[in-house]
PDB file of N, CA and C in Angstrom:
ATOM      1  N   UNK A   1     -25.260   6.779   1.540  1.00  0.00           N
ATOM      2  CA  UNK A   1     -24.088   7.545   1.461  1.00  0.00           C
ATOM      3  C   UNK A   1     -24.355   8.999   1.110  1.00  0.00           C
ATOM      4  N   UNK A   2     -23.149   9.898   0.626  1.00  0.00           N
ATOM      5  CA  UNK A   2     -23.601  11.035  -0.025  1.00  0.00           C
ATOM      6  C   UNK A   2     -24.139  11.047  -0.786  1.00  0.00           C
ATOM      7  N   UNK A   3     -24.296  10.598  -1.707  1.00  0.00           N
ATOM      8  CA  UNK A   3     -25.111  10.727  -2.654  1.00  0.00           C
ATOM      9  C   UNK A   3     -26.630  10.451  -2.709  1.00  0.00           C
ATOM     10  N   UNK A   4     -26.819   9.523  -1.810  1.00  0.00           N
ATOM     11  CA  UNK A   4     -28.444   9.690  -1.303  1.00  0.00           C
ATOM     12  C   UNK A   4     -29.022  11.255  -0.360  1.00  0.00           C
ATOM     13  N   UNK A   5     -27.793  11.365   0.244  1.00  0.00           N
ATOM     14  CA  UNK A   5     -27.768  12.520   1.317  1.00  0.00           C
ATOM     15  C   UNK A   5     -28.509  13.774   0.528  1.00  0.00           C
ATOM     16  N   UNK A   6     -27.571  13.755  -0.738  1.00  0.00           N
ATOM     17  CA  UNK A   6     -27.842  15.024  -1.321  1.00  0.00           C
ATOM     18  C   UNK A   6     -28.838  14.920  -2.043  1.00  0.00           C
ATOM     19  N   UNK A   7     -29.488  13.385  -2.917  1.00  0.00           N
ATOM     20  CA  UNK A   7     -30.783  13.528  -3.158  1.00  0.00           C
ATOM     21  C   UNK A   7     -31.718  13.724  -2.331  1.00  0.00           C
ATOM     22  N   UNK A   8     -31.407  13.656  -1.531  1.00  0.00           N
ATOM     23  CA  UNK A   8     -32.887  13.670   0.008  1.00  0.00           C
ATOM     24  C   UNK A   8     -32.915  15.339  -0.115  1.00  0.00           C
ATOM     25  N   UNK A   9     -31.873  16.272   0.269  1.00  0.00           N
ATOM     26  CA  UNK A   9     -31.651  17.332   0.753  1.00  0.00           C
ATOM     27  C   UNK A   9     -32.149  18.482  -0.162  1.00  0.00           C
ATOM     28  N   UNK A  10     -31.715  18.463  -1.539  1.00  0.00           N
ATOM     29  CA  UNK A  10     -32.252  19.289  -2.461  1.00  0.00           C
ATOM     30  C   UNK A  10     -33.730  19.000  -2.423  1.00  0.00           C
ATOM     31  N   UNK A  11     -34.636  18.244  -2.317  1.00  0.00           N
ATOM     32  CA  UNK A  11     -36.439  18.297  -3.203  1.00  0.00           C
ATOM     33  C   UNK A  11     -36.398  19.532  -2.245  1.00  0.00           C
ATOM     34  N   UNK A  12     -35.787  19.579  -0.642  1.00  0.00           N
ATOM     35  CA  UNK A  12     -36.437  20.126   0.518  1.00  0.00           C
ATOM     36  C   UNK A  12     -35.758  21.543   0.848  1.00  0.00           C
ATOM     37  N   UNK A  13     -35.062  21.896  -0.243  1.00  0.00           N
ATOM     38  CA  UNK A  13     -34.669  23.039  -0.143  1.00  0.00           C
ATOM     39  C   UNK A  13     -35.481  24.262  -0.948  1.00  0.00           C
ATOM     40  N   UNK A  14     -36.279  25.279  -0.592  1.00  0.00           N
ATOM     41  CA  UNK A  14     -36.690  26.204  -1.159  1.00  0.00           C
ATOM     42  C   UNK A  14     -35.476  27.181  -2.383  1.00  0.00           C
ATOM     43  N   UNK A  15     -34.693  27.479  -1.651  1.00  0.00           N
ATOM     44  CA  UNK A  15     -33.897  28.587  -2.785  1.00  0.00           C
ATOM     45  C   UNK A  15     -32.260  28.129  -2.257  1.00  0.00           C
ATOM     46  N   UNK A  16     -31.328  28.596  -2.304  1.00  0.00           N
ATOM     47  CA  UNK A  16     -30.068  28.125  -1.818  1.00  0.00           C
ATOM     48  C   UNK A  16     -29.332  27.004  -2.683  1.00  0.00           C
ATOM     49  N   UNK A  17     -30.063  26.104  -3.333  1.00  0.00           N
ATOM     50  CA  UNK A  17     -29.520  24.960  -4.265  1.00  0.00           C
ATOM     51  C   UNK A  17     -28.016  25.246  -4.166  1.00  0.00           C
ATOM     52  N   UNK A  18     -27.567  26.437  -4.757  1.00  0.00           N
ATOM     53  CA  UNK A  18     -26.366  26.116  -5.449  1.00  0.00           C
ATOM     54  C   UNK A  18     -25.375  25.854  -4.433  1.00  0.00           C
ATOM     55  N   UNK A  19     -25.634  26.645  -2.655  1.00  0.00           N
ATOM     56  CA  UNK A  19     -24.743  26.740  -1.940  1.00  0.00           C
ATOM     57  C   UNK A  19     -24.680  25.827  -1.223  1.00  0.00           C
ATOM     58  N   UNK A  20     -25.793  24.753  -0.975  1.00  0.00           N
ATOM     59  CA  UNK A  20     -25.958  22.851  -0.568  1.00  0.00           C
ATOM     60  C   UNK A  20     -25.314  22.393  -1.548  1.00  0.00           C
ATOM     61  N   UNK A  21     -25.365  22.522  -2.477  1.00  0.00           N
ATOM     62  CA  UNK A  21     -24.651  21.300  -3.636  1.00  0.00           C
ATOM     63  C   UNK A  21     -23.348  21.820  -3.364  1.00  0.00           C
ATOM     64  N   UNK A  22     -22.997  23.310  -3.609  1.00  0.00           N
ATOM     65  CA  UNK A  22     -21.231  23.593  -2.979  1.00  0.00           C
ATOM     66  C   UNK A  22     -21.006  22.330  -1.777  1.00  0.00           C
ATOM     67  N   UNK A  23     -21.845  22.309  -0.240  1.00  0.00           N
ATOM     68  CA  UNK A  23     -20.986  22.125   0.631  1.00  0.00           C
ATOM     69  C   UNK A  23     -21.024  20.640   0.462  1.00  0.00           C
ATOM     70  N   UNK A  24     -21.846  20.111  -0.097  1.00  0.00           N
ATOM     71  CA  UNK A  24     -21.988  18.516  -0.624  1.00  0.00           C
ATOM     72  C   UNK A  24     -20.807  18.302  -1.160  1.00  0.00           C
ATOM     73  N   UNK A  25     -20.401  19.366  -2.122  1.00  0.00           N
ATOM     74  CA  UNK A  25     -19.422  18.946  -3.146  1.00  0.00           C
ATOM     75  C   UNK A  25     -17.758  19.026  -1.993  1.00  0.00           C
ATOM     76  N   UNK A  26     -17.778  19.801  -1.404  1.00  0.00           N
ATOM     77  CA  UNK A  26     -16.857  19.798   0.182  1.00  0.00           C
ATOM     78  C   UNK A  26     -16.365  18.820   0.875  1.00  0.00           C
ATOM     79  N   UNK A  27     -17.660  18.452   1.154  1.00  0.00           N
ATOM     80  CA  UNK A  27     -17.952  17.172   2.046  1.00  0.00           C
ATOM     81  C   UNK A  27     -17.184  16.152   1.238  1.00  0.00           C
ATOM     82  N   UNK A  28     -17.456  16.059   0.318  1.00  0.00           N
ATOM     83  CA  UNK A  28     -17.068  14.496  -0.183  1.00  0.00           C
ATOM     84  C   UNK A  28     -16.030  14.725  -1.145  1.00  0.00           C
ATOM     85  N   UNK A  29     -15.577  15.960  -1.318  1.00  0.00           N
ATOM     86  CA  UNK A  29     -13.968  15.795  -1.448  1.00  0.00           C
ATOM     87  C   UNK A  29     -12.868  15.911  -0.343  1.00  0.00           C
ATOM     88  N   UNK A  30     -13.590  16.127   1.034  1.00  0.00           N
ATOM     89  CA  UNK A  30     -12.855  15.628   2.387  1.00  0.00           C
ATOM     90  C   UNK A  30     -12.496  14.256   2.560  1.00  0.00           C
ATOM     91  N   UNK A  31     -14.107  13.923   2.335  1.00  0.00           N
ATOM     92  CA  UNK A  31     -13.926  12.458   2.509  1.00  0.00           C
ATOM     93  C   UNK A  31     -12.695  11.443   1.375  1.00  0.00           C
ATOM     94  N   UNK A  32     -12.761  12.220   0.282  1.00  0.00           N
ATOM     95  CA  UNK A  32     -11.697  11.794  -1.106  1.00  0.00           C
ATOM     96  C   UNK A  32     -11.015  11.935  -0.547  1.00  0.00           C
ATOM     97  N   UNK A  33     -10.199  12.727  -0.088  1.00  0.00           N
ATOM     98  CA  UNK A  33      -8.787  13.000   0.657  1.00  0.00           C
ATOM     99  C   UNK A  33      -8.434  12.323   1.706  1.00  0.00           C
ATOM    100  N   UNK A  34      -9.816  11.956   2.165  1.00  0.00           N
ATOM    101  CA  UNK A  34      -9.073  10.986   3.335  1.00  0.00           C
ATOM    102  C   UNK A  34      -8.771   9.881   3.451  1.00  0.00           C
ATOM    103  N   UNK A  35      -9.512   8.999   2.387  1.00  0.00           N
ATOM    104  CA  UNK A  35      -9.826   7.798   1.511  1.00  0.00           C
ATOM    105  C   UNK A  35      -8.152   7.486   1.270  1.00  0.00           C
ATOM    106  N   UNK A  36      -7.963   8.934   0.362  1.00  0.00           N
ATOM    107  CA  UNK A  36      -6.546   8.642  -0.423  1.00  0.00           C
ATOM    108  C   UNK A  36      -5.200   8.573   0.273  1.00  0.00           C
ATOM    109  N   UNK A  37      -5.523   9.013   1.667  1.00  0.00           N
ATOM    110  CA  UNK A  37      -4.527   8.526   2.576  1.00  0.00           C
ATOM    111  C   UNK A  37      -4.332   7.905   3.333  1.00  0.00           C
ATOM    112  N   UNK A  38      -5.406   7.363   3.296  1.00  0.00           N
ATOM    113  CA  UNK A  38      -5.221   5.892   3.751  1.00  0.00           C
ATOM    114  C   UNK A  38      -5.024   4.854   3.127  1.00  0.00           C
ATOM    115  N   UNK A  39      -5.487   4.991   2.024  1.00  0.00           N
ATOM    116  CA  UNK A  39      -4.979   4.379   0.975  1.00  0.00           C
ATOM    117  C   UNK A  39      -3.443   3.944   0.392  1.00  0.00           C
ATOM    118  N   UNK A  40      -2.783   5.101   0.823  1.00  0.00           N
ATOM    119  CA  UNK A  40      -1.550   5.641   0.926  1.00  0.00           C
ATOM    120  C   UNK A  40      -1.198   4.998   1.697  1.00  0.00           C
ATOM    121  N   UNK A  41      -1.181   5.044   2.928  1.00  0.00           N
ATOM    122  CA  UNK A  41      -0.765   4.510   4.400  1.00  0.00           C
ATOM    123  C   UNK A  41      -0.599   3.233   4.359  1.00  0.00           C
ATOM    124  N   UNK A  42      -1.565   2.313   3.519  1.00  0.00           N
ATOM    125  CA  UNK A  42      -1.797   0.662   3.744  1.00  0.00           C
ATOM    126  C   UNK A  42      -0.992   0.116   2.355  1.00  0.00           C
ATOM    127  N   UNK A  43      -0.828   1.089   0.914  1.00  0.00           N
ATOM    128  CA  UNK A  43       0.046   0.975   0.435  1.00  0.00           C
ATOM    129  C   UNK A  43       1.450   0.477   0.635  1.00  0.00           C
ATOM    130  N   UNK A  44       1.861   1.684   1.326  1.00  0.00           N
ATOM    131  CA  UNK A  44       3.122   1.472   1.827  1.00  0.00           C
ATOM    132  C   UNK A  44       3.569   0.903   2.906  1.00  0.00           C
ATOM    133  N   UNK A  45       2.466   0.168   3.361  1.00  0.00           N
ATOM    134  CA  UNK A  45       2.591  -0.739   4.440  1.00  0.00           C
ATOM    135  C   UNK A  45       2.655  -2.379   3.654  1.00  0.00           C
ATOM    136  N   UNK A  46       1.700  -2.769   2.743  1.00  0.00           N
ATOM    137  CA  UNK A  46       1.935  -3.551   1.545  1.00  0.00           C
ATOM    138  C   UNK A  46       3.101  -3.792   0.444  1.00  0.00           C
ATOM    139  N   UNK A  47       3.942  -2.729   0.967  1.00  0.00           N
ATOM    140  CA  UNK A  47       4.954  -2.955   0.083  1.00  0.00           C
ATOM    141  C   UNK A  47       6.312  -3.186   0.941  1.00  0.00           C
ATOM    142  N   UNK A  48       6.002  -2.533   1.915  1.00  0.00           N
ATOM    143  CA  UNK A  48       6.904  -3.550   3.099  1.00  0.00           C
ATOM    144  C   UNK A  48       6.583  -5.150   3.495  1.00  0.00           C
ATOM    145  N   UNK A  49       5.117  -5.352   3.882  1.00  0.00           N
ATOM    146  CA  UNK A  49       5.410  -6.816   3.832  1.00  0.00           C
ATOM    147  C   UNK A  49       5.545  -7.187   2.713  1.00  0.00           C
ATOM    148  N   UNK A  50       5.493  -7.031   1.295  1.00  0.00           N
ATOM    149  CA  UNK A  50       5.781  -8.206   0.461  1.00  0.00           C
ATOM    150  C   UNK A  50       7.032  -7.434  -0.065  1.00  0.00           C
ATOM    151  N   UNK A  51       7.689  -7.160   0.355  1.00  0.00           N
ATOM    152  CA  UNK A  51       9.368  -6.943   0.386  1.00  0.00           C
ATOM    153  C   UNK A  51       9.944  -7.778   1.258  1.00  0.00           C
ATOM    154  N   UNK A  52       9.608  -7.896   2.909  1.00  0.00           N
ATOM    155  CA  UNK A  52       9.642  -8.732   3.846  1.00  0.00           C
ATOM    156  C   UNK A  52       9.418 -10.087   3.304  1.00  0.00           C
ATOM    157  N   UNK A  53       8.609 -10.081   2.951  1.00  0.00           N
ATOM    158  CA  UNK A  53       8.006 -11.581   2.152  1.00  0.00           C
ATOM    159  C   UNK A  53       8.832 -12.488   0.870  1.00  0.00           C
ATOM    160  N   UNK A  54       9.236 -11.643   0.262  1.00  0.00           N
ATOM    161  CA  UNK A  54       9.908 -12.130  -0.688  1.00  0.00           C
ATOM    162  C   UNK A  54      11.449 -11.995  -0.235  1.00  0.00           C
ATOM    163  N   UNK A  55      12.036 -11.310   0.730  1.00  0.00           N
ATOM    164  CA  UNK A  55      13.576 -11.712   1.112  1.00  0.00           C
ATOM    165  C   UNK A  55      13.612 -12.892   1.975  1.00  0.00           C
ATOM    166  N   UNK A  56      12.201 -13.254   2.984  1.00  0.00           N
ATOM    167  CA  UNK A  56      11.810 -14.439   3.505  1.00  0.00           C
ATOM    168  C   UNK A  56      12.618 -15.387   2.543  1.00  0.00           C
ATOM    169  N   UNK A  57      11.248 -15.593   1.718  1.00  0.00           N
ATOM    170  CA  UNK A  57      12.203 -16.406   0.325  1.00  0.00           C
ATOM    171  C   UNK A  57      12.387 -16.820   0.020  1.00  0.00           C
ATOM    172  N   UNK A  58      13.426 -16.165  -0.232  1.00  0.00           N
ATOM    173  CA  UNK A  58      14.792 -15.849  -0.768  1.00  0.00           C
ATOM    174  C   UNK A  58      15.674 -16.896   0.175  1.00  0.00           C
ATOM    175  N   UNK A  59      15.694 -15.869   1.707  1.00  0.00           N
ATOM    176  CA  UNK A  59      16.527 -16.624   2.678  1.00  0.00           C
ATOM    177  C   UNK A  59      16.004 -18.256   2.817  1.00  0.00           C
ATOM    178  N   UNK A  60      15.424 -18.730   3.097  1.00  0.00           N
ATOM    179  CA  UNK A  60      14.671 -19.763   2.676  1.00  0.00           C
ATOM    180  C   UNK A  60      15.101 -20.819   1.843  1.00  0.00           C
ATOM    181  N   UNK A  61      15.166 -19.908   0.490  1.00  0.00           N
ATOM    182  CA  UNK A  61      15.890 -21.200  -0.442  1.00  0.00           C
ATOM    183  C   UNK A  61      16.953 -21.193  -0.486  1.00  0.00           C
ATOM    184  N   UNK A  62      17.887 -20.177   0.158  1.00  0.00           N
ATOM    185  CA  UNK A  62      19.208 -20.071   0.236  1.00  0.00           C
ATOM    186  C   UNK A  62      19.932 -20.679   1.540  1.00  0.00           C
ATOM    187  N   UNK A  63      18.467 -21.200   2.210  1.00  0.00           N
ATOM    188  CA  UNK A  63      18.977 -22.213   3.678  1.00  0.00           C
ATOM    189  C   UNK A  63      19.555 -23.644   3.194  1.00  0.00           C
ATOM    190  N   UNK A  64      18.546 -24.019   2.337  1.00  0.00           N
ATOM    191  CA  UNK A  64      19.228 -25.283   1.607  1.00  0.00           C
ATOM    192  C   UNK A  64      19.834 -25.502   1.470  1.00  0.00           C
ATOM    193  N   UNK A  65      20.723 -24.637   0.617  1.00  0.00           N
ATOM    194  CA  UNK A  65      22.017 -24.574   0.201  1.00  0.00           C
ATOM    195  C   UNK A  65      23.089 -24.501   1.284  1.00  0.00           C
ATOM    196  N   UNK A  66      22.961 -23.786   2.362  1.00  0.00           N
ATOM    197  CA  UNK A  66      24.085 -24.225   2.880  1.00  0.00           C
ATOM    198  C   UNK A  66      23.687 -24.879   4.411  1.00  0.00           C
ATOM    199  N   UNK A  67      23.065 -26.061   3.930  1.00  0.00           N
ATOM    200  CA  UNK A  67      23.059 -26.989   5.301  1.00  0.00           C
ATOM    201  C   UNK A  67      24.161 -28.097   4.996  1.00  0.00           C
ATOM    202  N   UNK A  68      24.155 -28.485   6.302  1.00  0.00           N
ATOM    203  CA  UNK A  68      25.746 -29.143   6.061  1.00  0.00           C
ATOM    204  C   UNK A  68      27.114 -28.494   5.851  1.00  0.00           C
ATOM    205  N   UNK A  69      26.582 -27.256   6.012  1.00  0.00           N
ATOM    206  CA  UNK A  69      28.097 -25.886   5.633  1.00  0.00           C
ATOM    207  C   UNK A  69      28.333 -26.033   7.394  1.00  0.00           C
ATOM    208  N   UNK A  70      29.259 -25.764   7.624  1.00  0.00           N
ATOM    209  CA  UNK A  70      30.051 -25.321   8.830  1.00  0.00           C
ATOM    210  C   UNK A  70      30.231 -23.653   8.201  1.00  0.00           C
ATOM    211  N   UNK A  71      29.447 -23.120   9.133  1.00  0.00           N
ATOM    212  CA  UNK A  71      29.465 -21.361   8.743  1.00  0.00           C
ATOM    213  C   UNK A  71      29.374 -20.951   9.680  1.00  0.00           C
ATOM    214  N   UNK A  72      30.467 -19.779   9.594  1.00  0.00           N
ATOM    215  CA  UNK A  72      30.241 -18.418  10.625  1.00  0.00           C
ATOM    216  C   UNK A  72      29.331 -17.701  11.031  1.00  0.00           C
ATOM    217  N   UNK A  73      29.577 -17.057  12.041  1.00  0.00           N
ATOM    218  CA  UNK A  73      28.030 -16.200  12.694  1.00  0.00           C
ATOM    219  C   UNK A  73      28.016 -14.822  11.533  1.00  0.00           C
ATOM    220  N   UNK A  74      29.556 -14.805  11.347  1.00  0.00           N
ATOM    221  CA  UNK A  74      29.775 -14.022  10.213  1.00  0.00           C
ATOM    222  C   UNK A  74      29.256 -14.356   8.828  1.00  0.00           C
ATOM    223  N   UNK A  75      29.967 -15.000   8.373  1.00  0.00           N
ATOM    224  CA  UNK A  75      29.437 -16.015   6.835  1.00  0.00           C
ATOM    225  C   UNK A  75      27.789 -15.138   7.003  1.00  0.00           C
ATOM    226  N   UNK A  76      27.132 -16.302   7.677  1.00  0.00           N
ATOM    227  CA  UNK A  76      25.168 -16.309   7.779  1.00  0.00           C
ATOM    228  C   UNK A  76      24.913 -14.359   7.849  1.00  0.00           C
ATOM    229  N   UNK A  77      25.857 -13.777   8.748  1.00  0.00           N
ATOM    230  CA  UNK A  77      25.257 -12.540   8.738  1.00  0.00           C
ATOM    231  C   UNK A  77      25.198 -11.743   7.038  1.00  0.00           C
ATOM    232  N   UNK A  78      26.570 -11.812   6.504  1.00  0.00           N
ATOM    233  CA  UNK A  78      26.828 -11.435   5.144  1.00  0.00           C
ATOM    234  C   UNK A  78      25.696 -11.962   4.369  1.00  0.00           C
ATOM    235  N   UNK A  79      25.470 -13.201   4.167  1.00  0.00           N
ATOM    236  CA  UNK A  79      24.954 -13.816   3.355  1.00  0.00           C
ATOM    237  C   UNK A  79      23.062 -13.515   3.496  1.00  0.00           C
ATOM    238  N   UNK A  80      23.252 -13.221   4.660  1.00  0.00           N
ATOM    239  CA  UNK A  80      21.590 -12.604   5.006  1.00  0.00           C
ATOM    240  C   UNK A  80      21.377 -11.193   4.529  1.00  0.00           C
ATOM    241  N   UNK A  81      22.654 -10.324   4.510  1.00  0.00           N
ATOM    242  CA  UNK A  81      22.949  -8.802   3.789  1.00  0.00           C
ATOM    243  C   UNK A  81      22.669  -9.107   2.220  1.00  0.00           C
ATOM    244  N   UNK A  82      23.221  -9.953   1.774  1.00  0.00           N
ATOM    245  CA  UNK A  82      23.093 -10.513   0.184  1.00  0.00           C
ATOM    246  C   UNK A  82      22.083 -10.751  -0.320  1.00  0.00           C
ATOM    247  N   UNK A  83      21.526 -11.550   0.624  1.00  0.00           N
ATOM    248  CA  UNK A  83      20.154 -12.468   0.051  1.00  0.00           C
ATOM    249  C   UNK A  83      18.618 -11.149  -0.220  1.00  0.00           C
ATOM    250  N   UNK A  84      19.345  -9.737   0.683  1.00  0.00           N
ATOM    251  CA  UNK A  84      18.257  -9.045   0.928  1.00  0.00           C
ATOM    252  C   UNK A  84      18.520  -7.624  -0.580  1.00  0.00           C
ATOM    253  N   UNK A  85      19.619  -8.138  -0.455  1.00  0.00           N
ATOM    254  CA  UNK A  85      19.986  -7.209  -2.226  1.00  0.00           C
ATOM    255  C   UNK A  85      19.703  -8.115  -3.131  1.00  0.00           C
ATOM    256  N   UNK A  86      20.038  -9.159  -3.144  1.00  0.00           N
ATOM    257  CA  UNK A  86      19.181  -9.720  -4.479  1.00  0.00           C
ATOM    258  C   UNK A  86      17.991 -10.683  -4.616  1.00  0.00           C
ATOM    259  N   UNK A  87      17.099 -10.434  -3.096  1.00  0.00           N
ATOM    260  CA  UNK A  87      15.812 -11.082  -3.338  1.00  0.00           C
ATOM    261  C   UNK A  87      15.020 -10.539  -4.455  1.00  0.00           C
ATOM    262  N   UNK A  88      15.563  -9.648  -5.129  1.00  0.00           N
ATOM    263  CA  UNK A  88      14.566  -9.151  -6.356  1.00  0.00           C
ATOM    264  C   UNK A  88      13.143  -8.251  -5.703  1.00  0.00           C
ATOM    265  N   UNK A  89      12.880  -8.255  -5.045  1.00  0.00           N
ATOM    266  CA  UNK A  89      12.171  -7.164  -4.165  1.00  0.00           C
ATOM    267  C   UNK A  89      12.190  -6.122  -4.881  1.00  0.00           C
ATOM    268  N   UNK A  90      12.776  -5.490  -4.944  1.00  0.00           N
ATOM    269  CA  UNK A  90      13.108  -3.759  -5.753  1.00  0.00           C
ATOM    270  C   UNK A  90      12.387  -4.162  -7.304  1.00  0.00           C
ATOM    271  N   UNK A  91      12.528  -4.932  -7.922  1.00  0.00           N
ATOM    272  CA  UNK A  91      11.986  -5.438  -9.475  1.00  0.00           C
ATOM    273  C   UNK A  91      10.680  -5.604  -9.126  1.00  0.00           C
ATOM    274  N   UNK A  92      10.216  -6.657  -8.293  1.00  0.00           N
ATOM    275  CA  UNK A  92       8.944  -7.130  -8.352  1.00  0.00           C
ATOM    276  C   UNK A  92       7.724  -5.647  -7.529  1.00  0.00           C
ATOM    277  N   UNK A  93       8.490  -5.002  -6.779  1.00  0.00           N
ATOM    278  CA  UNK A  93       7.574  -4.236  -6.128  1.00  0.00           C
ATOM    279  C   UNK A  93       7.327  -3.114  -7.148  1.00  0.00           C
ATOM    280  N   UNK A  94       8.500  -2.560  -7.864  1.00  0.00           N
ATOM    281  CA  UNK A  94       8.183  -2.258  -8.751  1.00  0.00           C
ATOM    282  C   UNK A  94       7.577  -2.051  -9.740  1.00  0.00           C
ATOM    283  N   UNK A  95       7.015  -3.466 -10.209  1.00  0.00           N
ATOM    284  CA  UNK A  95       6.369  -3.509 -10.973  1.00  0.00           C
ATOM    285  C   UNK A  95       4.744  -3.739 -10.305  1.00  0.00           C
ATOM    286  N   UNK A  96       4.724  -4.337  -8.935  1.00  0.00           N
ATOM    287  CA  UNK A  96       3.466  -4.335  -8.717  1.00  0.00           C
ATOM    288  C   UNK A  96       2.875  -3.077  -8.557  1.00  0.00           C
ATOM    289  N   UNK A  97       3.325  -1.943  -7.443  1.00  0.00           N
ATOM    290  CA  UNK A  97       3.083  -0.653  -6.956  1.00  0.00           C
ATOM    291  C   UNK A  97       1.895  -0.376  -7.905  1.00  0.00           C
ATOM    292  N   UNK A  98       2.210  -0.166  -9.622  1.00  0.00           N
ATOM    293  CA  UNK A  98       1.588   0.747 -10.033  1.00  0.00           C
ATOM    294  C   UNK A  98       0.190  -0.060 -10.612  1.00  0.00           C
ATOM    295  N   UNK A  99      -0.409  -0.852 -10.292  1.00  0.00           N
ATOM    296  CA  UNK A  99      -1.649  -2.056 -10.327  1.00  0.00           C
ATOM    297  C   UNK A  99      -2.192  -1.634  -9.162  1.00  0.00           C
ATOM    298  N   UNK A 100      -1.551  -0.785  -7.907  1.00  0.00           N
ATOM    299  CA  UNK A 100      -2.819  -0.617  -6.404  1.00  0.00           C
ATOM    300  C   UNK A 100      -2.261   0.697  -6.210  1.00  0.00           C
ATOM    301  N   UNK A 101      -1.931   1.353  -6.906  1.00  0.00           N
ATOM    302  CA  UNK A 101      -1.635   3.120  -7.041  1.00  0.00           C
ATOM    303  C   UNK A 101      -3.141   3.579  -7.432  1.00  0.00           C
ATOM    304  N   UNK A 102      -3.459   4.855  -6.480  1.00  0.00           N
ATOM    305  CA  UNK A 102      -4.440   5.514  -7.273  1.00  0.00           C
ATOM    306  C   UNK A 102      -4.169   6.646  -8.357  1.00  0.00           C
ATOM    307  N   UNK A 103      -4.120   6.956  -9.617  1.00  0.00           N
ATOM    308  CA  UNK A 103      -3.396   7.875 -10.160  1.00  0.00           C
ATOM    309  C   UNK A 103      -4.582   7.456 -11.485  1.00  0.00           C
TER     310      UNK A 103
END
């Protein structure tokens, strides 16, 4: 990695040191930055499926309950609006987020 890079690179440098170790130090805070947005990216891609995941569920255990219901296309639509406000999603992601945050 870098860090071998830059041990290799300095024995073989005559004079200049400080301005190789600058672009070393460059280099691999590019690479930090890019790390961190992707990082970012798969984050918030992780917090959609297990938002998705947990209104799953939700809906799920709330199928149980009404089998044997004679229900509307309406009823099921509402009740699928419901199930997605109080799958608890918003609490639990909440609290996970900041366990795979880099900060």
């Amino acid at each position: 990695g870098e860090i071998n890079r830059i041990n290799q690179v300095l024995p073989t440098i005559g004079g200049g040191k400080t301005a190789a170790v600058e672009q070393w130090m460059e280099s691999v805070t590019r690479l930090l930055d890019h790390y961190k947005a992707q990082h970012k990216a798969l984050l918030k891609e992780a917090a959609t499926l297990l938002e998705l995941a947990l209104w799953k569920a939700n809906l799920d255990d709330n199928e149980g309950e009404m089998e044997g219901v004679r229900t509307t296309r309406g009823r099921r639509k509402r009740a699928r609006k419901e199930s997605c406000i109080t799958s608890g999603s918003s609490i639990v992601i909440k609290n996970v987020l900041p366990f795979l945050q880099l900060e």
